[in-house]
N, C-alpha and C. Protein backbone atom coordinates (compact mmCIF):
# COMPACT_ATOMS: atom_id res chain seq x y z
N UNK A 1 41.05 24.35 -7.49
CA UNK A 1 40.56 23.32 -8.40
C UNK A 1 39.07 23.11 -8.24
N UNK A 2 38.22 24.38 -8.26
CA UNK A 2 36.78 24.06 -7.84
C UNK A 2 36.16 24.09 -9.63
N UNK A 3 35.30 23.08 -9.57
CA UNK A 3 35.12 22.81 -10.94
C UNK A 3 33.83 22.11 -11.16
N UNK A 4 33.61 21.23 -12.16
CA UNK A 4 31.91 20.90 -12.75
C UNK A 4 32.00 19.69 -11.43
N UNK A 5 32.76 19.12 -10.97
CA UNK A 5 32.56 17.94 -10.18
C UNK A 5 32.26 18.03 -9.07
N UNK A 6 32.11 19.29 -8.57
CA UNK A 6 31.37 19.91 -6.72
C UNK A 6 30.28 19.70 -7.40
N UNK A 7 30.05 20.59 -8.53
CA UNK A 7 28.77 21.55 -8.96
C UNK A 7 27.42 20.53 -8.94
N UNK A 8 28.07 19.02 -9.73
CA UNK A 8 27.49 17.72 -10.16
C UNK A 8 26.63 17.24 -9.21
N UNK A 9 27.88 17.10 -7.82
CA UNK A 9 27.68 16.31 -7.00
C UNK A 9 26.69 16.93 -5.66
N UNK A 10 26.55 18.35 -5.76
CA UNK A 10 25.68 19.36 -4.80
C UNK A 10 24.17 19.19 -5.70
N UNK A 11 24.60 19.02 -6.74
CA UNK A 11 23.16 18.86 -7.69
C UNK A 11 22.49 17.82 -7.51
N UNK A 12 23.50 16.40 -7.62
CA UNK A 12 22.66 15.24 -7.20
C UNK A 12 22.44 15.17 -6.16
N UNK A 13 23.26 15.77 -5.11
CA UNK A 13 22.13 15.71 -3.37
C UNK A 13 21.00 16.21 -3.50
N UNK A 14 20.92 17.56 -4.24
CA UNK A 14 19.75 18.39 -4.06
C UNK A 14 18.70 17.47 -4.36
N UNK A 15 18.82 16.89 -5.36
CA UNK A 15 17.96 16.05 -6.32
C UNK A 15 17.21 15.09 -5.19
N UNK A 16 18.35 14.14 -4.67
CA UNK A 16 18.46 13.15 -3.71
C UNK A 16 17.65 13.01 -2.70
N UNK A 17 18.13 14.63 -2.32
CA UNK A 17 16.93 15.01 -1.26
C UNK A 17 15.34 15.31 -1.17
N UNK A 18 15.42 16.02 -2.43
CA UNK A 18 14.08 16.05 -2.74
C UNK A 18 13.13 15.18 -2.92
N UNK A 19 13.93 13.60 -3.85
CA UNK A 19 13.39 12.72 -3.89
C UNK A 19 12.65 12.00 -2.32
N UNK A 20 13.80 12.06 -1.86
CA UNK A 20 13.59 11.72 -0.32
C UNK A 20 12.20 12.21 0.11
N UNK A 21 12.29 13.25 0.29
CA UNK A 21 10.98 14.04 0.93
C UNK A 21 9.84 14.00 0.15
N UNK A 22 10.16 13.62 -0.98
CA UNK A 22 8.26 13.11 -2.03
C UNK A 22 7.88 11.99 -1.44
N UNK A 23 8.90 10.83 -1.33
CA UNK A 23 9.29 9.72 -1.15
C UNK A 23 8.16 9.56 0.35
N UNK A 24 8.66 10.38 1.16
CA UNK A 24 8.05 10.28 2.74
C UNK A 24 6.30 10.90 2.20
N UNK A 25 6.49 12.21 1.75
CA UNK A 25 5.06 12.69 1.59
C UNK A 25 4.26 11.50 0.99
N UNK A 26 4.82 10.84 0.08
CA UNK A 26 3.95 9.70 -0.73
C UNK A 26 3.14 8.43 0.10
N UNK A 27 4.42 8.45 0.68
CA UNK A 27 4.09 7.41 2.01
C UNK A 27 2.98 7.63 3.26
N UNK A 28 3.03 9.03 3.03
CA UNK A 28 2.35 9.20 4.46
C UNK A 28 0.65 9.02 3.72
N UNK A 29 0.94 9.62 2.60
CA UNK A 29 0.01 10.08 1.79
C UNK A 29 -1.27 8.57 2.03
N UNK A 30 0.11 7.47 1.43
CA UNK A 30 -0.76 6.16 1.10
C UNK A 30 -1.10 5.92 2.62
N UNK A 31 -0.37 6.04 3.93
CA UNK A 31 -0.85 5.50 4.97
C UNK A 31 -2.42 5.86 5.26
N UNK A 32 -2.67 7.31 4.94
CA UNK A 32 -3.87 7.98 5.19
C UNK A 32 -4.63 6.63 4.64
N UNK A 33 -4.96 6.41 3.20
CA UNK A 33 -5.59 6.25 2.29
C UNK A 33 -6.75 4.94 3.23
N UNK A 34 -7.56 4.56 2.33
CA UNK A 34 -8.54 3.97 3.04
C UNK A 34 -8.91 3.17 1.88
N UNK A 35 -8.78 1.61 2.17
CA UNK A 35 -9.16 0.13 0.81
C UNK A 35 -10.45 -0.19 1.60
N UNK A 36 -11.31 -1.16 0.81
CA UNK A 36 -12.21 -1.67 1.06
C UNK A 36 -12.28 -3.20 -0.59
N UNK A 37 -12.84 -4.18 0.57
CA UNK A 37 -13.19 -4.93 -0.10
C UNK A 37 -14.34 -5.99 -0.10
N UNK A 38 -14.75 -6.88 -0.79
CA UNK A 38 -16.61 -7.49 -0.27
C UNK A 38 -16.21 -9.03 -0.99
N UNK A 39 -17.08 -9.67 0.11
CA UNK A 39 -16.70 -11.01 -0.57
C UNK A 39 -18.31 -11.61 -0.29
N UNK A 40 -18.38 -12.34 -1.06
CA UNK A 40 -19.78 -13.04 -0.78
C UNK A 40 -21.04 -12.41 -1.59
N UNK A 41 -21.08 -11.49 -2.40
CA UNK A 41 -22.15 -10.67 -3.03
C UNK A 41 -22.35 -9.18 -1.83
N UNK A 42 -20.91 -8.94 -1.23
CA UNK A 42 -21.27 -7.91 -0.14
C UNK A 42 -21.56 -8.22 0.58
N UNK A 43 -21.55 -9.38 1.12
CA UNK A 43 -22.26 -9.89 2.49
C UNK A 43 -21.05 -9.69 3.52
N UNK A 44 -19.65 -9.81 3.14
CA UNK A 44 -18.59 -9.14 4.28
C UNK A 44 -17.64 -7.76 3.57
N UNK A 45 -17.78 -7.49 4.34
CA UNK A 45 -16.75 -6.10 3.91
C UNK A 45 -15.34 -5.82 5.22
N UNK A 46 -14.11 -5.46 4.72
CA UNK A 46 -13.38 -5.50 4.67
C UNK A 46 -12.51 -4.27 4.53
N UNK A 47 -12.46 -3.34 5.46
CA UNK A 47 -11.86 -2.10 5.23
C UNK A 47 -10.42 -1.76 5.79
N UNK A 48 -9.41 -1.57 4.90
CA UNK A 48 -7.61 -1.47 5.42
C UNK A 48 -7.24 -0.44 5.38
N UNK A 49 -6.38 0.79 6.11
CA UNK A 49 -5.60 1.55 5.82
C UNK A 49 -4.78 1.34 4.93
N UNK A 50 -3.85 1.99 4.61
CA UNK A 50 -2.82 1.99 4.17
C UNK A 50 -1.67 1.13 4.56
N UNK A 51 -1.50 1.12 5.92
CA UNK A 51 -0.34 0.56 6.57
C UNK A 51 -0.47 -0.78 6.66
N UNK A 52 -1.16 -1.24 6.28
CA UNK A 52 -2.18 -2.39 6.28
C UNK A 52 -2.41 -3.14 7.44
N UNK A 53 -3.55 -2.53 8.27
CA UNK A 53 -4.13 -2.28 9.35
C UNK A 53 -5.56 -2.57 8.67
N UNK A 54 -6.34 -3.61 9.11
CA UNK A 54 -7.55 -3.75 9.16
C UNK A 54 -8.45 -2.73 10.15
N UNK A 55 -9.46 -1.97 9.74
CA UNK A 55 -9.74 -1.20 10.60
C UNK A 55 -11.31 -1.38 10.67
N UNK A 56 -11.83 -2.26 9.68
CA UNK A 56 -13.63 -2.25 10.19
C UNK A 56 -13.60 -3.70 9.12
N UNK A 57 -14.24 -4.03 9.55
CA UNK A 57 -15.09 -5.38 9.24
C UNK A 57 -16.74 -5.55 9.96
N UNK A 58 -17.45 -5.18 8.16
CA UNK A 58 -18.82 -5.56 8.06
C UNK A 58 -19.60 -6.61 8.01
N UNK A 59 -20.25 -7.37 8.72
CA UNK A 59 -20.51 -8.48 8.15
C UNK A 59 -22.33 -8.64 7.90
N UNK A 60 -23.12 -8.50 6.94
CA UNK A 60 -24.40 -8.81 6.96
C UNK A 60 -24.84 -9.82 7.74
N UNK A 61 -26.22 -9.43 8.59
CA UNK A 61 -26.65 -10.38 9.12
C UNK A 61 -27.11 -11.74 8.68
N UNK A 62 -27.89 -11.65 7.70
CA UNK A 62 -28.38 -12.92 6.81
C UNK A 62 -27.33 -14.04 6.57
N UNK A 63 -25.70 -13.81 6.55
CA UNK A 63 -25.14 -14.22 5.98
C UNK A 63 -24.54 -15.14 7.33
N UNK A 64 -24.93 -15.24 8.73
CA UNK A 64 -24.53 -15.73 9.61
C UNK A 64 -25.07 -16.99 9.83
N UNK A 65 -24.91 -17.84 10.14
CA UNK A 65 -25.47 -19.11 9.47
C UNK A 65 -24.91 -20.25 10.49
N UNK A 66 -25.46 -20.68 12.03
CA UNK A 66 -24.43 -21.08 13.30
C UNK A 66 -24.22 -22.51 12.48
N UNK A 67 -24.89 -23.08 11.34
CA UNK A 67 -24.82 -24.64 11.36
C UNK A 67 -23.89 -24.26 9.51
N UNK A 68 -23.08 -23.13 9.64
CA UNK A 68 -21.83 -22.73 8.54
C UNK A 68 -21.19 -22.00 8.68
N UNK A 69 -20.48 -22.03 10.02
CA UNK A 69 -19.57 -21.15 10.42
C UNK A 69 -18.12 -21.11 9.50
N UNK A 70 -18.34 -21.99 8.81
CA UNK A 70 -17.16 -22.31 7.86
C UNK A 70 -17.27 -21.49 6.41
N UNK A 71 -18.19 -21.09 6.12
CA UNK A 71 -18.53 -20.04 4.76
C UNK A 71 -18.48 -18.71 5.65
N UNK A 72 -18.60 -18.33 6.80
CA UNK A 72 -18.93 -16.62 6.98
C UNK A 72 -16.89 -16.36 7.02
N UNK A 73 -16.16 -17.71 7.35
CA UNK A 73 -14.94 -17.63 7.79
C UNK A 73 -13.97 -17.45 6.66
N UNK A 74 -14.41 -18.29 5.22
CA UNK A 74 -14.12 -18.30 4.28
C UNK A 74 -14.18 -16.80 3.67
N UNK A 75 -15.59 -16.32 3.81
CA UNK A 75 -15.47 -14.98 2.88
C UNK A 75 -15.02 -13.71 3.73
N UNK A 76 -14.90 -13.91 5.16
CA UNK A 76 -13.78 -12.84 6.07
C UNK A 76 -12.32 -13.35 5.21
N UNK A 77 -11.99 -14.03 5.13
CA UNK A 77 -10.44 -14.53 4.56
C UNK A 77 -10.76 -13.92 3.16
N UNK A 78 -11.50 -14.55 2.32
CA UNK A 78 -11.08 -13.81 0.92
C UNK A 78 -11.49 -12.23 0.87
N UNK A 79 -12.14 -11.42 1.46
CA UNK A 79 -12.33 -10.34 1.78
C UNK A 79 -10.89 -9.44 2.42
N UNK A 80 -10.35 -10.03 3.33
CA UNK A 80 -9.55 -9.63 3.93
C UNK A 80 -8.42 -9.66 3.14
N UNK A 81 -7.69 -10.88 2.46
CA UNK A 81 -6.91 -11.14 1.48
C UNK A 81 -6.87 -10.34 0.09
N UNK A 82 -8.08 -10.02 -0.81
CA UNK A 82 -7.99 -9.12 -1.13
C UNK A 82 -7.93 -7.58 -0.98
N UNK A 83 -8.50 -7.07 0.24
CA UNK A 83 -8.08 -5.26 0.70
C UNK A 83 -6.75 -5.49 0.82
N UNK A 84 -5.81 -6.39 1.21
CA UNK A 84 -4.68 -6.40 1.78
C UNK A 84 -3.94 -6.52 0.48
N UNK A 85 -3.79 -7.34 -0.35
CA UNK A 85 -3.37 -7.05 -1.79
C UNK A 85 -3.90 -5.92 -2.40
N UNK A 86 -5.01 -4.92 -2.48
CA UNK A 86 -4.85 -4.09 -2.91
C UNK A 86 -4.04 -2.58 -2.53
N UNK A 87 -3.93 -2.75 -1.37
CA UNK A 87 -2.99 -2.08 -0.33
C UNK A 87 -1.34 -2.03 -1.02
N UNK A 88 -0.95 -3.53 -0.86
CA UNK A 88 0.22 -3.98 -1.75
C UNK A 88 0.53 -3.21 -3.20
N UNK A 89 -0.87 -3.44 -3.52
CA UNK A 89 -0.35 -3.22 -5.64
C UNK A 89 -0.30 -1.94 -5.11
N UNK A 90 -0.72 -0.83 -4.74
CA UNK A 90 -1.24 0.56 -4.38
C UNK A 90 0.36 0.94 -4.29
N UNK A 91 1.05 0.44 -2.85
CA UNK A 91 1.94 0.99 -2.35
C UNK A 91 2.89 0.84 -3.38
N UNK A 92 3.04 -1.04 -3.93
CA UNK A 92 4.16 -0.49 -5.23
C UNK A 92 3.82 0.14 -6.20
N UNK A 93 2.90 0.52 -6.73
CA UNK A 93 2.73 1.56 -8.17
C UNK A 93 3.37 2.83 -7.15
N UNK A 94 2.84 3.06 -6.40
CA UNK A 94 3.05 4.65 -5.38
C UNK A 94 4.82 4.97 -5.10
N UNK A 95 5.49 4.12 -4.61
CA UNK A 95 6.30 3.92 -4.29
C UNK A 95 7.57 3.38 -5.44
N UNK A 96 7.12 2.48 -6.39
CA UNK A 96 7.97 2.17 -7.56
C UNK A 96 7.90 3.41 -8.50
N UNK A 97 7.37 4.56 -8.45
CA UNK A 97 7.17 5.61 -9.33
C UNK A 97 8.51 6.17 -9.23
N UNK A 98 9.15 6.40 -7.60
CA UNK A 98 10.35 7.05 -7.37
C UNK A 98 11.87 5.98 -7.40
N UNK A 99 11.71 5.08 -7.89
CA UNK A 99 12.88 3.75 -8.46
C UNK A 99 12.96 3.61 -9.38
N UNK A 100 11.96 4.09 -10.37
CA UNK A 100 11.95 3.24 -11.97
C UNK A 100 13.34 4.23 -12.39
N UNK A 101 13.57 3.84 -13.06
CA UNK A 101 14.83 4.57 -13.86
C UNK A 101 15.93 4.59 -12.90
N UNK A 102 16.55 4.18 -11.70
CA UNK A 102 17.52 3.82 -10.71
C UNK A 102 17.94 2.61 -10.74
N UNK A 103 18.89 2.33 -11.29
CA UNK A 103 19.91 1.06 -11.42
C UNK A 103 20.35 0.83 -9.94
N UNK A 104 19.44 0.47 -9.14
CA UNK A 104 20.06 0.69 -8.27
C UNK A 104 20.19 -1.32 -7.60
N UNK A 105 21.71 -1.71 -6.94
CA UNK A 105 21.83 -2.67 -7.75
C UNK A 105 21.47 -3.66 -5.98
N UNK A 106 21.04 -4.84 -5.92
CA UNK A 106 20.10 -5.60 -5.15
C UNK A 106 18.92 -5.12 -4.45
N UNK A 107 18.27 -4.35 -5.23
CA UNK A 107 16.79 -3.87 -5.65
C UNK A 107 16.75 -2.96 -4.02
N UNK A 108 17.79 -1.68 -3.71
CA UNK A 108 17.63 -1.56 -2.61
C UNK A 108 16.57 -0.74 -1.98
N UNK A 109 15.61 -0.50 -2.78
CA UNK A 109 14.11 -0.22 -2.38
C UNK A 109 13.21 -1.25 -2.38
């Protein structure tokens, strides 16, 4: 009784699998990748991997200010806050590429 329903089901592993392994390459791909972001007119910069790992923070000198330590702190935070959301949107466009069209049911990606 060997018939279209092995044939189907060896096909969708193949598939399965393959997906799998884009899936990882994609990932590794984005971990490499390297964000940057500036807050203040560029006066802080803000650089994330992928994994979202802060890995350098620039800060101009001019912009140090001992009697406003509260503005150099402010634009490390919105600096930082945005590389880190762009990291985010990155990974889901990257990553939602291999789900779209998968009913797959309590969103298990």
């Amino acid at each position: 009784m060997r018939g279209g329903m092995g044939g189907n089901m060896n096909k969708m592993m193949k598939q399965m699998q393959k997906m799998q392994k884009d899936m990882m390459k994609a990932q590794e791909e984005l971990q490499e990748m390297s964000f940057e972001a500036t807050a203040g007119g560029g006066m802080v910069k803000v650089v994330a991997n992928g994994k979202k790992e802060i890995v350098d923070i620039e800060i101009k000198e001019e912009v140090v200010d001992p009697d406003d330590v509260e503005m150099l702190q402010d634009l490390i935070i919105a600096a930082t806050n945005d590389v880190l959301k762009q990291v985010e949107e990155r990974s889901n466009d990257t990553m939602g590429q291999f789900t779209k069209g998968l009913n797959l049911p309590g969103g298990m990606f």
